[in-house]
PDB file of N, CA and C in Angstrom:
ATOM      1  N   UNK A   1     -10.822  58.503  68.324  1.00  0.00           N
ATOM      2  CA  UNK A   1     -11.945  57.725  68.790  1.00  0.00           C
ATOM      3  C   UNK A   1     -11.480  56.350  69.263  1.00  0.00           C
ATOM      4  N   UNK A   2     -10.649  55.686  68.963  1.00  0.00           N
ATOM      5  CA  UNK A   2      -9.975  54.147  68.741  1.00  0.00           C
ATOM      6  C   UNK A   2      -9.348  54.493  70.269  1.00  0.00           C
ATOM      7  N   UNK A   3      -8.597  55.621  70.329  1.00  0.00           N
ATOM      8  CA  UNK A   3      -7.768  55.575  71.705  1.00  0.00           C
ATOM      9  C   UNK A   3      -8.977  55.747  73.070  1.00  0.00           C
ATOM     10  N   UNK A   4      -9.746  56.350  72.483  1.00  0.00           N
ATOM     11  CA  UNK A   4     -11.247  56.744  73.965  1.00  0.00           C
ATOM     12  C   UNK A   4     -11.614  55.235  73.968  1.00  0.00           C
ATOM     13  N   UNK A   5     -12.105  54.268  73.101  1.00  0.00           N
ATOM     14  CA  UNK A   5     -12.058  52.933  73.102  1.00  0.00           C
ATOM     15  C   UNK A   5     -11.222  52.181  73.807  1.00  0.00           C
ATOM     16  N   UNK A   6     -10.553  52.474  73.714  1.00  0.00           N
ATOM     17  CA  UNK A   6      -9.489  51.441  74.189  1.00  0.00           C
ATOM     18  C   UNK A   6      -9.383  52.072  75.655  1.00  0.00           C
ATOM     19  N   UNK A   7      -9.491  53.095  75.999  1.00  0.00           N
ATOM     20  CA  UNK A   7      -9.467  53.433  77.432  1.00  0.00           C
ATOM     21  C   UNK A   7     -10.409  52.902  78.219  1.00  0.00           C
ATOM     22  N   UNK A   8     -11.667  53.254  77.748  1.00  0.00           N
ATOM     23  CA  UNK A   8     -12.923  52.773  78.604  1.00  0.00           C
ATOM     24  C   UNK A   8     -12.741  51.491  78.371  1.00  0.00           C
ATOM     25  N   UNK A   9     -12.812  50.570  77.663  1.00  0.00           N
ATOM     26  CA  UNK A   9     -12.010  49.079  77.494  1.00  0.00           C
ATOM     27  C   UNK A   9     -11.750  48.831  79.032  1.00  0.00           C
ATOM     28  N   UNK A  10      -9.928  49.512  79.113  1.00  0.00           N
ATOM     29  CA  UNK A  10      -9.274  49.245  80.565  1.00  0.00           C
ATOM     30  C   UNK A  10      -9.936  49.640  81.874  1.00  0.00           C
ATOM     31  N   UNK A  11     -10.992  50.354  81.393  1.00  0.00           N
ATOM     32  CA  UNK A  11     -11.823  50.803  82.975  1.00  0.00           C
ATOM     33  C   UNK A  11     -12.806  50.188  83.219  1.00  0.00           C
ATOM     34  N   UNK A  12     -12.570  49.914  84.746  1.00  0.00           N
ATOM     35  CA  UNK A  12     -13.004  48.833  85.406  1.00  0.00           C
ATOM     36  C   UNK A  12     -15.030  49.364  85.550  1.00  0.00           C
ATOM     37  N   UNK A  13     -15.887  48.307  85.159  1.00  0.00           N
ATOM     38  CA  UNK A  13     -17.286  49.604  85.732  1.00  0.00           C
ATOM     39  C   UNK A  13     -16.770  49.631  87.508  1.00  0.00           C
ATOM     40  N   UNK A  14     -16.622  48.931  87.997  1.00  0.00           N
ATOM     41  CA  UNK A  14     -17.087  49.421  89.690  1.00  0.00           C
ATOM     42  C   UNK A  14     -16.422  50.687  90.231  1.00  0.00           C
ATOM     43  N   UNK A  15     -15.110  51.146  89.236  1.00  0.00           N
ATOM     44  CA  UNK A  15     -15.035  52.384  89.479  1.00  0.00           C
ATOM     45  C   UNK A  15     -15.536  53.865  89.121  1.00  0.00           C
ATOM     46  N   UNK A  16     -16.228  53.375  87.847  1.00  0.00           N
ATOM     47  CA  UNK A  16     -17.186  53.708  87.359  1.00  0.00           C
ATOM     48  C   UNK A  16     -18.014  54.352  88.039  1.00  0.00           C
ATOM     49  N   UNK A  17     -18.543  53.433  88.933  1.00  0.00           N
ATOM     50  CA  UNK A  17     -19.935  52.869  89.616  1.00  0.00           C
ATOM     51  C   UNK A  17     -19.453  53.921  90.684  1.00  0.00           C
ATOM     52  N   UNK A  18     -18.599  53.629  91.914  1.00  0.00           N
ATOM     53  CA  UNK A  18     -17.813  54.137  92.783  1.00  0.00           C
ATOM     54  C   UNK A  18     -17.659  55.815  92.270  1.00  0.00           C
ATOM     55  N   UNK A  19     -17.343  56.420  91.326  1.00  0.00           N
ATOM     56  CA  UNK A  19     -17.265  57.457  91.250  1.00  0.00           C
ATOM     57  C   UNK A  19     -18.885  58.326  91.164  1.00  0.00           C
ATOM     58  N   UNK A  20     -19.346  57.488  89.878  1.00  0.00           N
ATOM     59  CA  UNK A  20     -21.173  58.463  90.214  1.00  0.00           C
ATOM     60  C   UNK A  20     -21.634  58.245  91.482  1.00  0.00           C
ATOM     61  N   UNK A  21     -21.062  56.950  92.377  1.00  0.00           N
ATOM     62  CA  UNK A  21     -22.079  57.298  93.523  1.00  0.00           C
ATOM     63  C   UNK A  21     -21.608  58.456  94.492  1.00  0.00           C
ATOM     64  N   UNK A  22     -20.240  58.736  94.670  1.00  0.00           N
ATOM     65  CA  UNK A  22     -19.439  59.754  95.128  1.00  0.00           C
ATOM     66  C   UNK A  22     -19.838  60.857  94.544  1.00  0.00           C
ATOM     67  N   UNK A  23     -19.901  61.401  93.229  1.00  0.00           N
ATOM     68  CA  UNK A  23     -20.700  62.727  92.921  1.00  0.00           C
ATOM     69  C   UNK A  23     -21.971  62.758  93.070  1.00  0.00           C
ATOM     70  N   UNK A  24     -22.837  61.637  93.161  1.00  0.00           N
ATOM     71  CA  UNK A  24     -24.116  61.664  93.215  1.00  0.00           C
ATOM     72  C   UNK A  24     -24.490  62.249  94.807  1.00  0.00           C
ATOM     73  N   UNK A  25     -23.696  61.419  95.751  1.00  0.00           N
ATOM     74  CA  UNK A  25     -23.457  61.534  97.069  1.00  0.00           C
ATOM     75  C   UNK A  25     -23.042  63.549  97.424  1.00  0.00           C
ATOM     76  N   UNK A  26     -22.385  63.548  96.715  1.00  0.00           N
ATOM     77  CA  UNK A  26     -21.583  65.191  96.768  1.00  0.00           C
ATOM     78  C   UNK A  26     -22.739  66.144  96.759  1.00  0.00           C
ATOM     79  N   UNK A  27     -23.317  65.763  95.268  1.00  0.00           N
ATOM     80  CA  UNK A  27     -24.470  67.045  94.934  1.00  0.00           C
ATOM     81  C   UNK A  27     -25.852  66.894  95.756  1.00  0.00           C
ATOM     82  N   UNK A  28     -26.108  65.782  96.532  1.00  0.00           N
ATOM     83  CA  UNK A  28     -27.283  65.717  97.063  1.00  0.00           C
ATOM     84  C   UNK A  28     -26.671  66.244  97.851  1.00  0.00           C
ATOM     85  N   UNK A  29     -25.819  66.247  98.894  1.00  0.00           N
ATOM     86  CA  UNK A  29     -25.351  67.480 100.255  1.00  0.00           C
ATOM     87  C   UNK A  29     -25.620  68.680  99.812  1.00  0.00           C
ATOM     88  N   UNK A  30     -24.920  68.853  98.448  1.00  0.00           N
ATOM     89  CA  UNK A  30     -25.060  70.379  97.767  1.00  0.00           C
ATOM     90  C   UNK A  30     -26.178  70.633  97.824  1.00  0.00           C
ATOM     91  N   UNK A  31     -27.037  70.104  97.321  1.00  0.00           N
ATOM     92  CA  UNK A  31     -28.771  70.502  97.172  1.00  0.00           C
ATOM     93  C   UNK A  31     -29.749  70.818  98.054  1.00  0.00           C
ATOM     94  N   UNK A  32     -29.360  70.008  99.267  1.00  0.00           N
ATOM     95  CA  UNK A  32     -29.914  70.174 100.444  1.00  0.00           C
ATOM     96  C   UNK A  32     -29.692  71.126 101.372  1.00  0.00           C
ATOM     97  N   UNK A  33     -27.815  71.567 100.900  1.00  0.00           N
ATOM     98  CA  UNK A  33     -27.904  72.812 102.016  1.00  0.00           C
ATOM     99  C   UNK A  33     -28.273  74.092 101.174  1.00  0.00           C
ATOM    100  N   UNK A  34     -28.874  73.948  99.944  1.00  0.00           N
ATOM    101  CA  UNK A  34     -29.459  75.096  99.439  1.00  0.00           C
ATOM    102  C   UNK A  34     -30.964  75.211  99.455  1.00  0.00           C
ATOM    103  N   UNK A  35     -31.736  73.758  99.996  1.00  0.00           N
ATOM    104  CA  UNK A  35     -32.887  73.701 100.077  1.00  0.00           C
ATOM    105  C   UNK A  35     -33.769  73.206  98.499  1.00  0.00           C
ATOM    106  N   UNK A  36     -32.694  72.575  98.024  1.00  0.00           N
ATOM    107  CA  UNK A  36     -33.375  72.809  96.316  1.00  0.00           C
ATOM    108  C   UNK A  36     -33.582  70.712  96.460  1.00  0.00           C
ATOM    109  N   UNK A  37     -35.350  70.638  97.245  1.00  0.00           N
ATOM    110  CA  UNK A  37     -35.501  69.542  97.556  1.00  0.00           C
ATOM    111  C   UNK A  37     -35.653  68.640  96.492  1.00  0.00           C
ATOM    112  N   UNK A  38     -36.277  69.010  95.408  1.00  0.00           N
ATOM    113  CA  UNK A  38     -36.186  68.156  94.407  1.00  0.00           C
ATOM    114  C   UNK A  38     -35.401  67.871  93.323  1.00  0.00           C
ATOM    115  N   UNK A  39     -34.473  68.368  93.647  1.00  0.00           N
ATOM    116  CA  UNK A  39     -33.172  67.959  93.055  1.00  0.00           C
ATOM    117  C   UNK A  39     -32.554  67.093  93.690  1.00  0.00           C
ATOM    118  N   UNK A  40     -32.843  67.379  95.682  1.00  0.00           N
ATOM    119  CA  UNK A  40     -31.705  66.143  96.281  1.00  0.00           C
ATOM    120  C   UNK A  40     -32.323  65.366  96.251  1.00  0.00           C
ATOM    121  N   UNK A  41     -33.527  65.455  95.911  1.00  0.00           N
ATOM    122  CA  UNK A  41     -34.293  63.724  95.713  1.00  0.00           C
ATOM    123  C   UNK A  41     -33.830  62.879  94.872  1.00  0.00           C
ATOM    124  N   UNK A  42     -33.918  63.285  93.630  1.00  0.00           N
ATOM    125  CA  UNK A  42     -33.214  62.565  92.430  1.00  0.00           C
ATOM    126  C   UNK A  42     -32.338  62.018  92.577  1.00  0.00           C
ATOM    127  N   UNK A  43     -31.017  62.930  92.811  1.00  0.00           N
ATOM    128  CA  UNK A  43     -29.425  62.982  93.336  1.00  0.00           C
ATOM    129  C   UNK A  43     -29.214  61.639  94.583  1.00  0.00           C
ATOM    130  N   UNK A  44     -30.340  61.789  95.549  1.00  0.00           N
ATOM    131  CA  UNK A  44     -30.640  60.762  96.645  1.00  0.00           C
ATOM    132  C   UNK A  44     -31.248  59.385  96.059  1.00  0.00           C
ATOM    133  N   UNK A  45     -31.842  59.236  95.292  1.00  0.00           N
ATOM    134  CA  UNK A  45     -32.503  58.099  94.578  1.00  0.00           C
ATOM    135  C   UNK A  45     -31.814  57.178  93.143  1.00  0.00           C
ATOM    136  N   UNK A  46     -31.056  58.090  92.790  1.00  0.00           N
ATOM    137  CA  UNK A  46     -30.129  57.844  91.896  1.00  0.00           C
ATOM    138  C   UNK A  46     -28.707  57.129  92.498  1.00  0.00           C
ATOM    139  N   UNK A  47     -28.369  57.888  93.714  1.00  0.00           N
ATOM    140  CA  UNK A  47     -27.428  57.164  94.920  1.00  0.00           C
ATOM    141  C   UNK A  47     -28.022  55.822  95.168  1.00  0.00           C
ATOM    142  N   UNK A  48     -28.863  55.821  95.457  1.00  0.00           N
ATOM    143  CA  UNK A  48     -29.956  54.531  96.246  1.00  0.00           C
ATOM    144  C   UNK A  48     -30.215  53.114  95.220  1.00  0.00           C
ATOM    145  N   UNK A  49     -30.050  53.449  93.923  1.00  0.00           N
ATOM    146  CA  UNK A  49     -29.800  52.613  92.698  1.00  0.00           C
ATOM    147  C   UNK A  49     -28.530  52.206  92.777  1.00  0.00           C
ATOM    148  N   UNK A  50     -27.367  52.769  92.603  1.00  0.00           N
ATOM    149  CA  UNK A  50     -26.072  52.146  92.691  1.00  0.00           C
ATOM    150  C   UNK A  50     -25.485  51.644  93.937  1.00  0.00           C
ATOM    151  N   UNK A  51     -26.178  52.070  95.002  1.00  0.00           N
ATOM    152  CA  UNK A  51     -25.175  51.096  95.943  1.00  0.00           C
ATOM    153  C   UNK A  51     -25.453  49.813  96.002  1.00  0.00           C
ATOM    154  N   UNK A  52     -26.768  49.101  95.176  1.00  0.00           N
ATOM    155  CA  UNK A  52     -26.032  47.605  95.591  1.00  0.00           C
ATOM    156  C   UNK A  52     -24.699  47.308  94.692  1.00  0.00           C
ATOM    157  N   UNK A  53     -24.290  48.290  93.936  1.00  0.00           N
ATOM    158  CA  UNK A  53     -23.424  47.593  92.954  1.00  0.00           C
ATOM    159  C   UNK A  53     -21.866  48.453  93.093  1.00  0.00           C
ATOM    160  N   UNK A  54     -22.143  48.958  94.690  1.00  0.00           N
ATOM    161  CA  UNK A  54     -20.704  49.325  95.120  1.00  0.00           C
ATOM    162  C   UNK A  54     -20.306  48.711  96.237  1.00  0.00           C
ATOM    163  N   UNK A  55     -19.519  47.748  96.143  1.00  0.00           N
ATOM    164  CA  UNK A  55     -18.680  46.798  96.794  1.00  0.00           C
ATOM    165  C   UNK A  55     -18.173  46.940  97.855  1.00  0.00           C
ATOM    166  N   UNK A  56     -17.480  46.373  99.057  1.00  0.00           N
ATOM    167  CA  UNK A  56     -16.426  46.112  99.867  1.00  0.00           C
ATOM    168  C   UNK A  56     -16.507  47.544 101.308  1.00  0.00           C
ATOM    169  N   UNK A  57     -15.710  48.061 101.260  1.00  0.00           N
ATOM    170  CA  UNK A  57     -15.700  48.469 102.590  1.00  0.00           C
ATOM    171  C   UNK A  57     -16.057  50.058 101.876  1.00  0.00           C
ATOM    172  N   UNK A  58     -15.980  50.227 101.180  1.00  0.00           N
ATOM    173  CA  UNK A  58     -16.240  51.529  99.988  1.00  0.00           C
ATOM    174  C   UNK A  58     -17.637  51.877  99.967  1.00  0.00           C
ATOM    175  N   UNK A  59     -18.429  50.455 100.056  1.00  0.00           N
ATOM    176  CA  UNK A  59     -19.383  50.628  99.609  1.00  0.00           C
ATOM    177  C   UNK A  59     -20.472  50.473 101.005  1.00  0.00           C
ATOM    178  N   UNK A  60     -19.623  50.355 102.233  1.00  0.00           N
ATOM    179  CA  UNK A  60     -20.262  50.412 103.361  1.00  0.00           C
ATOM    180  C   UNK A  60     -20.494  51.938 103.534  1.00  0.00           C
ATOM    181  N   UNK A  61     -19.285  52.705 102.924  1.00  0.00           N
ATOM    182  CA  UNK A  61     -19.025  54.068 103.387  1.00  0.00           C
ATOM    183  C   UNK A  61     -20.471  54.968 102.575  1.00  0.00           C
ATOM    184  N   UNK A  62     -20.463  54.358 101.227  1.00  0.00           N
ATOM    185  CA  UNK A  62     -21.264  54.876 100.177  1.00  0.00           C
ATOM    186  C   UNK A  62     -23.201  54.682 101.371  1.00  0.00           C
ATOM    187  N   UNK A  63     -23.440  53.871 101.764  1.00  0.00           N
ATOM    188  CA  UNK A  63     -24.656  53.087 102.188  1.00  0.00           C
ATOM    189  C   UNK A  63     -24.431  54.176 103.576  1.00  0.00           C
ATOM    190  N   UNK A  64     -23.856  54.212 104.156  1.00  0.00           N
ATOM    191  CA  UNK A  64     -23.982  55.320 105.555  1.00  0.00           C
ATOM    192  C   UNK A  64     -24.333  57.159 104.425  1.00  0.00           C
ATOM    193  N   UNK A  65     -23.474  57.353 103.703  1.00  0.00           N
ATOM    194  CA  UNK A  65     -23.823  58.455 103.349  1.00  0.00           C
ATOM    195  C   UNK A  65     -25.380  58.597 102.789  1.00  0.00           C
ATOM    196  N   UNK A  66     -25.380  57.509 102.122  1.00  0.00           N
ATOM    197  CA  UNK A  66     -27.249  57.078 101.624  1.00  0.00           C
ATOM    198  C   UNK A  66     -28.225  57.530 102.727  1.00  0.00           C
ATOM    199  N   UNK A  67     -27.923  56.611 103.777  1.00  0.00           N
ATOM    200  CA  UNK A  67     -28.725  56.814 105.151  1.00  0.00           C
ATOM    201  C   UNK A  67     -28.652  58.052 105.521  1.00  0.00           C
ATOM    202  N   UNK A  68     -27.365  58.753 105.701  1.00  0.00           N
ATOM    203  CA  UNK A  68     -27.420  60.405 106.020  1.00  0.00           C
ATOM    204  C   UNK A  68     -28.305  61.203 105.320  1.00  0.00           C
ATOM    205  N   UNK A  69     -28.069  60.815 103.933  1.00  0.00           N
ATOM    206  CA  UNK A  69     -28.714  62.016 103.078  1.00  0.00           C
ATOM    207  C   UNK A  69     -30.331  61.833 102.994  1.00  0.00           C
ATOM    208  N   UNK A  70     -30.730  60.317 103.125  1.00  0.00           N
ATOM    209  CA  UNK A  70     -31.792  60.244 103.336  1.00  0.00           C
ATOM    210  C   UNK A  70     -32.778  60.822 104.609  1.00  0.00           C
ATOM    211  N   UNK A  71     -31.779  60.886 105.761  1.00  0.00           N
ATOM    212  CA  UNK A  71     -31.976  61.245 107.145  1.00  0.00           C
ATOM    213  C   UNK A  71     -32.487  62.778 107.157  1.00  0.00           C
ATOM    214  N   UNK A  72     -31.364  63.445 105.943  1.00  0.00           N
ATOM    215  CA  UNK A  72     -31.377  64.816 106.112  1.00  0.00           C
ATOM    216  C   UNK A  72     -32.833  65.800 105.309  1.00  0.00           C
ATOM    217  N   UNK A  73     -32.548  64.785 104.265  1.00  0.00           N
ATOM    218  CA  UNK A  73     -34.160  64.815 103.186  1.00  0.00           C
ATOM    219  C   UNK A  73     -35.012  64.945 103.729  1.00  0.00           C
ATOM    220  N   UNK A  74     -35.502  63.823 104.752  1.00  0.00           N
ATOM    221  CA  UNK A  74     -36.835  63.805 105.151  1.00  0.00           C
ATOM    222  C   UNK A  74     -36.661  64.689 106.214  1.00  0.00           C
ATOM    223  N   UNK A  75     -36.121  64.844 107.172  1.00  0.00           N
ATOM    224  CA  UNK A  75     -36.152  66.299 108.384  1.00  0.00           C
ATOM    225  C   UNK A  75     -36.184  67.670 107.384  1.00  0.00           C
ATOM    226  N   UNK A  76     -35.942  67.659 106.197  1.00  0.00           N
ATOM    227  CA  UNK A  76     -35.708  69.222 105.587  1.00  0.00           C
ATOM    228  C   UNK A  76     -37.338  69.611 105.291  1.00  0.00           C
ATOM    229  N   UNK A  77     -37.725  68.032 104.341  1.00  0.00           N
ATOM    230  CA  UNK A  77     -38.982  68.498 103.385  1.00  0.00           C
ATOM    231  C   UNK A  77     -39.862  67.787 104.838  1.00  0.00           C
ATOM    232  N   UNK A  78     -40.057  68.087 106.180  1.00  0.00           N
ATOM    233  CA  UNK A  78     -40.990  67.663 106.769  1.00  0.00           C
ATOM    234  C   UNK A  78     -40.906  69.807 107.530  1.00  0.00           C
ATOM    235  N   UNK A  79     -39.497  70.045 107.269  1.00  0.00           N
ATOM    236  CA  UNK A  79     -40.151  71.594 108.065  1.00  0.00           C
ATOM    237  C   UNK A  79     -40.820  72.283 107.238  1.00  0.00           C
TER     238      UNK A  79
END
């Protein structure tokens, strides 16, 4: 337990941060090309919470995928 401590200790949150928004980002694509809309909502809204708190040129990349997935959301649940 002392050594899992001491790890998360050395870890930084913004990579943290940077990684859920990257899986968060992942499974809302996933969800959407299966049509399972209320799941990519969550997955999409849960994304939409962490990017103000993903940084630098990373986090420009994170904010375009936002916009995509949001793009793709609303054209899915409007057919």
């Amino acid at each position: 337990m002392e050594a899992l401590q001491e790890q998360l200790a050395a870890f930084q949150v913004e990579q943290f941060v940077l990684s859920a928004a990257s899986t968060l980002a992942s499974l809302a694509f996933a969800k959407l090309e299966r049509e399972d809309l209320p799941q990519a909502k969550k997955a999409i809204d849960a994304l939409a919470d962490l990017v103000p708190h993903v940084e630098g040129e990373v986090g420009g990349d994170i904010r375009v995928a936002l916009t995509n997935l949001q793009v793709a959301y609303a054209e899915a649940a409007a057919s």
